[in-house]
C-alpha atoms as a PDB file:
ATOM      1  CA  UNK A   1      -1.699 -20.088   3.958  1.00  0.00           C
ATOM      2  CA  UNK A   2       1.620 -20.814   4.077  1.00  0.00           C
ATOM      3  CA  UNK A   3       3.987 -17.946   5.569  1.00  0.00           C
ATOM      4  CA  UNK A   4       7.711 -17.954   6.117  1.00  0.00           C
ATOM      5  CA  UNK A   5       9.317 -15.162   8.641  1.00  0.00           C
ATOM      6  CA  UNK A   6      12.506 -13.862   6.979  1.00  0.00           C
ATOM      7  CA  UNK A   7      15.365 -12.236   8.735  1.00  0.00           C
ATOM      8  CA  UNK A   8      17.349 -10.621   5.854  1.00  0.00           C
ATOM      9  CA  UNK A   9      16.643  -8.083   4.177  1.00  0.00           C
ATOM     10  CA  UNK A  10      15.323  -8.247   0.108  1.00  0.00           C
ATOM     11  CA  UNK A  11      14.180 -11.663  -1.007  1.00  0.00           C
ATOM     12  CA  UNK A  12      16.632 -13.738  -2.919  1.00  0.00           C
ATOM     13  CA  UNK A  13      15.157 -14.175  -7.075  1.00  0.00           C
ATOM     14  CA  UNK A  14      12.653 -11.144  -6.239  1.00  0.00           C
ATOM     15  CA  UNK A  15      11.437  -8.452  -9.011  1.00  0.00           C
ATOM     16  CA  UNK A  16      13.632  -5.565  -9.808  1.00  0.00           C
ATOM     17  CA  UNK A  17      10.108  -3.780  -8.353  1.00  0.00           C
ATOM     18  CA  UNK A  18      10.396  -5.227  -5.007  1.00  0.00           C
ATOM     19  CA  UNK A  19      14.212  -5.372  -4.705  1.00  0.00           C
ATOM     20  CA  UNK A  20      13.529  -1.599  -5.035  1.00  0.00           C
ATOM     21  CA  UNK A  21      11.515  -1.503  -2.349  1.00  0.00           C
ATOM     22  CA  UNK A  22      13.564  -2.919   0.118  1.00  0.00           C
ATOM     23  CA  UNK A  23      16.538  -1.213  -1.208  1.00  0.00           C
ATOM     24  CA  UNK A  24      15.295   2.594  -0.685  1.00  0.00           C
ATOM     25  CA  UNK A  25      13.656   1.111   2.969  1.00  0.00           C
ATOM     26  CA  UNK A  26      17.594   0.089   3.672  1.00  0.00           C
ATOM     27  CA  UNK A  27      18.583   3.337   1.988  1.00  0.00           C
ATOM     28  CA  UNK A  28      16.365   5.462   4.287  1.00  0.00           C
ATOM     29  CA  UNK A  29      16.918   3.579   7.372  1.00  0.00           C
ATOM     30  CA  UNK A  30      13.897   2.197   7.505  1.00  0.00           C
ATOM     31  CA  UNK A  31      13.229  -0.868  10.000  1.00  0.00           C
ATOM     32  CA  UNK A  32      10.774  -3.479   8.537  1.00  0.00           C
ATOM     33  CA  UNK A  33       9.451  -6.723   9.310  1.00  0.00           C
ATOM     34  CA  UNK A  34       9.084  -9.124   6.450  1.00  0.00           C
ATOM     35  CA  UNK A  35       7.141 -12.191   5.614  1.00  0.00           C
ATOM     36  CA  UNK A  36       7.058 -14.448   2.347  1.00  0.00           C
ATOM     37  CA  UNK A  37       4.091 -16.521   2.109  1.00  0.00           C
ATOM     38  CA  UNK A  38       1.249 -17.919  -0.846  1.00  0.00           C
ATOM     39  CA  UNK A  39      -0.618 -15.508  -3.103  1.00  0.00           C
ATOM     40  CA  UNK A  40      -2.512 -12.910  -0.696  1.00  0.00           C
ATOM     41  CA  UNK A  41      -5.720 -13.100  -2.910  1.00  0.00           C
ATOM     42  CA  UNK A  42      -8.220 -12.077   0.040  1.00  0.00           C
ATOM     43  CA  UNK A  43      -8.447 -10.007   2.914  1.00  0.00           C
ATOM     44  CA  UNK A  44      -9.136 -13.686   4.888  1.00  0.00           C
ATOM     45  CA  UNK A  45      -5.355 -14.234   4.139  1.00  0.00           C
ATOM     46  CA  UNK A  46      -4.433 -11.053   4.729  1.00  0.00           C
ATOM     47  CA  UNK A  47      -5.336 -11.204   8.725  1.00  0.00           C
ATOM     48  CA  UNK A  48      -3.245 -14.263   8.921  1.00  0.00           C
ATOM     49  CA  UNK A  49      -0.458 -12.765   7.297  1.00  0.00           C
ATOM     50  CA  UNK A  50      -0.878  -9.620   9.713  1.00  0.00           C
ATOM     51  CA  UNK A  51      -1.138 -11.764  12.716  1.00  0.00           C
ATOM     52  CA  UNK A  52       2.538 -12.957  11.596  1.00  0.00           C
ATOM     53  CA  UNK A  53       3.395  -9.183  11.231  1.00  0.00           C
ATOM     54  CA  UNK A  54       1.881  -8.539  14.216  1.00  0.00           C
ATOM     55  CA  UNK A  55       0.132  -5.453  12.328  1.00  0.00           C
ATOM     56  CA  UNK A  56      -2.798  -5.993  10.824  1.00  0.00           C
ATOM     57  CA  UNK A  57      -2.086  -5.367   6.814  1.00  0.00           C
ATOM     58  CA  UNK A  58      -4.437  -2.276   5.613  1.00  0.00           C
ATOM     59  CA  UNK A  59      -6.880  -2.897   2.021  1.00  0.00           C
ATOM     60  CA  UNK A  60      -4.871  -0.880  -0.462  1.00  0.00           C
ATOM     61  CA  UNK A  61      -7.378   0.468  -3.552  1.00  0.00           C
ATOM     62  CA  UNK A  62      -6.160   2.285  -6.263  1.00  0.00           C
ATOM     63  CA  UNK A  63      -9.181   4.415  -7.766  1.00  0.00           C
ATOM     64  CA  UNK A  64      -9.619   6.706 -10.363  1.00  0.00           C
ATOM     65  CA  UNK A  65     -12.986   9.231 -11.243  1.00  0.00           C
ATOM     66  CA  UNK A  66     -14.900   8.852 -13.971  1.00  0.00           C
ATOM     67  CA  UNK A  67     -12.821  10.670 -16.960  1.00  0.00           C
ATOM     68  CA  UNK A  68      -9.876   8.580 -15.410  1.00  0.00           C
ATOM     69  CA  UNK A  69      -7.583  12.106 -15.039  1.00  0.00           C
ATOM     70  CA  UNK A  70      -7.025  11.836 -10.957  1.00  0.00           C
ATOM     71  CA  UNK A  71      -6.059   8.618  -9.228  1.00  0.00           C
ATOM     72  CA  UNK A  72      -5.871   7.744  -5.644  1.00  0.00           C
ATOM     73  CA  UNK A  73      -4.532   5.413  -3.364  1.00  0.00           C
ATOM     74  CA  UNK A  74      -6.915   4.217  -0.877  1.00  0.00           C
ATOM     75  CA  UNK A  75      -5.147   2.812   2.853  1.00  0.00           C
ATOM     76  CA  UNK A  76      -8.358   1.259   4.993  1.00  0.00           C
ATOM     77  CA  UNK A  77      -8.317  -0.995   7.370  1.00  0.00           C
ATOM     78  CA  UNK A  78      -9.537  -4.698   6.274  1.00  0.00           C
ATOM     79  CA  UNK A  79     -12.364  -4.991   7.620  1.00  0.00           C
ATOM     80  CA  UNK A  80     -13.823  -1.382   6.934  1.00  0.00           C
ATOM     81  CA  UNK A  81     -16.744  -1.130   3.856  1.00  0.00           C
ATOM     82  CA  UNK A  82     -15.834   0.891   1.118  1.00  0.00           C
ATOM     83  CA  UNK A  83     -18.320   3.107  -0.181  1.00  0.00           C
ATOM     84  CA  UNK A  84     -17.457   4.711  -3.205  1.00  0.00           C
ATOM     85  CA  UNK A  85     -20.472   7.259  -2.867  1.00  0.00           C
ATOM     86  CA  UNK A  86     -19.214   8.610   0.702  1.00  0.00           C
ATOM     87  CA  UNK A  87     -15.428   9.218  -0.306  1.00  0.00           C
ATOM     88  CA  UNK A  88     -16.140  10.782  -3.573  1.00  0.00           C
ATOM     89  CA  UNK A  89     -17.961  13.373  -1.324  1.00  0.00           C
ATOM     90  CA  UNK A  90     -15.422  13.761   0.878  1.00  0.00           C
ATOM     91  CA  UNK A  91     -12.900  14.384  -1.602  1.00  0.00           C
ATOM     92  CA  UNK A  92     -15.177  16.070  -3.844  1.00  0.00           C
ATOM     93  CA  UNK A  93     -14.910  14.359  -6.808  1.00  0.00           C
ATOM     94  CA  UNK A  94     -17.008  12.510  -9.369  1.00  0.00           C
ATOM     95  CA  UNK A  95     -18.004   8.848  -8.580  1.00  0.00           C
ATOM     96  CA  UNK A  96     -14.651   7.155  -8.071  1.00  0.00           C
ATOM     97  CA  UNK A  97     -14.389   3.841  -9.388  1.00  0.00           C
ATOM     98  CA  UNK A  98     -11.475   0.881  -9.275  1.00  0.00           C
ATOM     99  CA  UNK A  99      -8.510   2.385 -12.276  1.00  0.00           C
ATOM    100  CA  UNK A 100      -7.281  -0.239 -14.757  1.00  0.00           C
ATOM    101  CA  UNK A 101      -4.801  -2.176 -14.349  1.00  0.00           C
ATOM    102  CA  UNK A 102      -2.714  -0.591 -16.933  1.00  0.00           C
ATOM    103  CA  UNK A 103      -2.683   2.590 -14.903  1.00  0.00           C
ATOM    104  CA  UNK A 104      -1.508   0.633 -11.841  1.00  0.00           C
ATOM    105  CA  UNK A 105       0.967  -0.678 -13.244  1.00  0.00           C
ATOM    106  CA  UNK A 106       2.513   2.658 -15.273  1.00  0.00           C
ATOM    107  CA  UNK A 107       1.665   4.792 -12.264  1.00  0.00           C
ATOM    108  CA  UNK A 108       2.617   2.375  -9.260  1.00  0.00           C
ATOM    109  CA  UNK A 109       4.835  -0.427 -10.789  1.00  0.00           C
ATOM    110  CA  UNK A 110       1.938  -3.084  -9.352  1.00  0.00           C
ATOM    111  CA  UNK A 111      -0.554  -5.229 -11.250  1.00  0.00           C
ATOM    112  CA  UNK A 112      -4.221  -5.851  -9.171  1.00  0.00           C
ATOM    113  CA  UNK A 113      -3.757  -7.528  -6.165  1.00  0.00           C
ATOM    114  CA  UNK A 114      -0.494  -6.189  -4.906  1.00  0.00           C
ATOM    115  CA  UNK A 115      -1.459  -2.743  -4.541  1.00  0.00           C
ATOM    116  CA  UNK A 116       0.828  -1.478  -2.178  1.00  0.00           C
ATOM    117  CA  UNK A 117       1.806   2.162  -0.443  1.00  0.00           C
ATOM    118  CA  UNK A 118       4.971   1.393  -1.179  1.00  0.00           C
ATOM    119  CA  UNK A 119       4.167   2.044  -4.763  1.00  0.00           C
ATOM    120  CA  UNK A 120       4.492   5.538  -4.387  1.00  0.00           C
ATOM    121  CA  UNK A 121       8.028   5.575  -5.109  1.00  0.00           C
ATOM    122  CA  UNK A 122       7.560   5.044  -8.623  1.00  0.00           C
ATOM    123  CA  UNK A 123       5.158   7.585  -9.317  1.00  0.00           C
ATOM    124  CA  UNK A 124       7.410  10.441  -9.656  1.00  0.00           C
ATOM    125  CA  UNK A 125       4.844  13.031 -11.713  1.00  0.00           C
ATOM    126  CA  UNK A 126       3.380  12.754  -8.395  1.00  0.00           C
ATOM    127  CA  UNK A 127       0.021  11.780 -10.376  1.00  0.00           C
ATOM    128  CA  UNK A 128      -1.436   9.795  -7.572  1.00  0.00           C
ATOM    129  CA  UNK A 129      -3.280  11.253  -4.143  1.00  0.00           C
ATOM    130  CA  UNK A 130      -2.950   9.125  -1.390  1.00  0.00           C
ATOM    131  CA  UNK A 131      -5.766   8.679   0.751  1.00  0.00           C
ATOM    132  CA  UNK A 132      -5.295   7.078   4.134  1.00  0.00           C
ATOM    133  CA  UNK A 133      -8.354   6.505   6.451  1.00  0.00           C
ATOM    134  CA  UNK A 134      -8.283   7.887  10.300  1.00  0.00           C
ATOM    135  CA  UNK A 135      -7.312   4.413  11.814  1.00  0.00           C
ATOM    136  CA  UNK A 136      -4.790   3.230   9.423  1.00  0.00           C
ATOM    137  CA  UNK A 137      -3.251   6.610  10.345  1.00  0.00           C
ATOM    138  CA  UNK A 138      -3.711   6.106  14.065  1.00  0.00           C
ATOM    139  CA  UNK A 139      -2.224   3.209  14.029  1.00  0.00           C
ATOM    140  CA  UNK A 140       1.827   2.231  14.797  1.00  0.00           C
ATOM    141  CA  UNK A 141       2.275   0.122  12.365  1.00  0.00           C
ATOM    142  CA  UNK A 142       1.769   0.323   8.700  1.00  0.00           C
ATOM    143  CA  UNK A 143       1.397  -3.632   6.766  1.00  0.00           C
ATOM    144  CA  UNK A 144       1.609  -3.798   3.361  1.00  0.00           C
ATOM    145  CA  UNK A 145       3.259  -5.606   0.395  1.00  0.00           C
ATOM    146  CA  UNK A 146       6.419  -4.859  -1.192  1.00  0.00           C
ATOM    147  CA  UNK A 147       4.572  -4.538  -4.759  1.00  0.00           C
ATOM    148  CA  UNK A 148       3.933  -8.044  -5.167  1.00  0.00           C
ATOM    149  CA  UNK A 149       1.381  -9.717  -3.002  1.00  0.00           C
ATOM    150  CA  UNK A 150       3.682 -12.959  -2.241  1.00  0.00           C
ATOM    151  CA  UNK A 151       5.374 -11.313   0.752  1.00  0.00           C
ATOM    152  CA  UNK A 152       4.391  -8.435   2.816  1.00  0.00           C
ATOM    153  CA  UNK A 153       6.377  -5.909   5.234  1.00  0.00           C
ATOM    154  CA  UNK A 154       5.607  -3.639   8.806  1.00  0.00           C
ATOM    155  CA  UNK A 155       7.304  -0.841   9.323  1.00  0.00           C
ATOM    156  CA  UNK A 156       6.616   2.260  11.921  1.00  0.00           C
ATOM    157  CA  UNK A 157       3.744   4.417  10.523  1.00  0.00           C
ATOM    158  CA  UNK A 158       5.819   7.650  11.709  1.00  0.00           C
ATOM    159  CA  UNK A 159       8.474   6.066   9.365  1.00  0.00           C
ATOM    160  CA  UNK A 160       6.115   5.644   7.007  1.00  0.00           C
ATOM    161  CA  UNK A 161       4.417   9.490   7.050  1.00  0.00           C
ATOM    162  CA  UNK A 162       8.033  10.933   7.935  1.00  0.00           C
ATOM    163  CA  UNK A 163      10.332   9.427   6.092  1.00  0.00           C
ATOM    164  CA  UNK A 164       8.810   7.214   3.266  1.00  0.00           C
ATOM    165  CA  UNK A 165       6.323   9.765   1.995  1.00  0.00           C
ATOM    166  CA  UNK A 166       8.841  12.431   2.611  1.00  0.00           C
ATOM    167  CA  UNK A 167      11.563  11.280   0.039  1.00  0.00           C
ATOM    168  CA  UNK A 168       8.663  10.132  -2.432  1.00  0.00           C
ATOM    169  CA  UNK A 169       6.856  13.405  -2.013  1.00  0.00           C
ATOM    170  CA  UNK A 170       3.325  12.549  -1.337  1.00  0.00           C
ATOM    171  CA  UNK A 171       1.505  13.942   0.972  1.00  0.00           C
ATOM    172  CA  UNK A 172      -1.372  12.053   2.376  1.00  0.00           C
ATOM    173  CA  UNK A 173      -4.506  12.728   2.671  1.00  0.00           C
ATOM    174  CA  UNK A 174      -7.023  11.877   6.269  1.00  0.00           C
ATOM    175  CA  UNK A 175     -10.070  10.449   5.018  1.00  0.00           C
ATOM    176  CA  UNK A 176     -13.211   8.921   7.551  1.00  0.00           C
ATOM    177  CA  UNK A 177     -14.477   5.752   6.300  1.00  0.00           C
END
């Protein structure tokens, strides 16, 4: 895995997606760490990449039930199991399962594999429920990609449940995994 600590801010040639990103982070006075590296296609290159963070970068799973109406964002930590059964009860609702990727991208501007929080911003109907498990929540640092899993950023969690979440107007959800 090849990965490249970058000192300014948006990357040079990126997506109008993730130049979005870091604009509203500059916008709302966000710090943030970034990283460019190779396609992050498993959580094996994700603890390398968090090791350069020096945050470990949280699984990101965008689910939907079974009639596809509600969809959530799911923040875990890497290592965690994911148990469909035991968060559907928790947030009582039918058997969740993973939504398609047309969904992810109309709803978060992402395609599978660069599921990100900071996806949020672009669901302005507000149609998605984020979900963030006790120790992602607990921790400082929140590790994610900017919408496309060929960089990744760190910025403060209290920036993240403050300020972030604040202007995008979701409110999360504590989960126990």
């Amino acid at each position: 895995m090849n990965i490249t600590p970058v000192c300014e801010s948006a990357p040079i040639g990126a997506s109008e997606k993730v130049s979005a990103v870091f604009a509203l982070l500059e916008e709302l006075g966000i710090p943030y760490t970034r990283v460019e590296h190779d396609h992050a296609d498993t959580m094996d290159d994700c603890v390398a990449i968090g090791d350069a963070l020096g945050a470990p970068l949280c699984k990101n799973l965008f689910l939907t039930n079974r009639r596809q109406t509600d969809f959530y964002l799911l923040l875990m930590p890497g290592d965690k199991p994911f148990h469909t059964k035991d968060l559907s009860a928790q947030i009582e609702s039918t058997r969740l399962s993973f939504a398609s990727p047309e969904h992810m991208e109309s709803l978060l501007g992402t395609t599978p594999g660069s599921a990100s929080a900071m996806g949020l911003m672009f669901d302005a109907e507000k149609r998605v429920t984020l979900l963030i498990d006790r120790d992602v929540y607990q921790a400082e640092y929140l590790a994610c990609h900017p919408c496309d899993n060929t960089g990744s950023l760190r910025i403060r969690m209290n920036d993240f449940l403050h300020i972030f979440l604040r202007h995008t107007g979701h409110a999360p959800r504590l989960v126990r995994l």
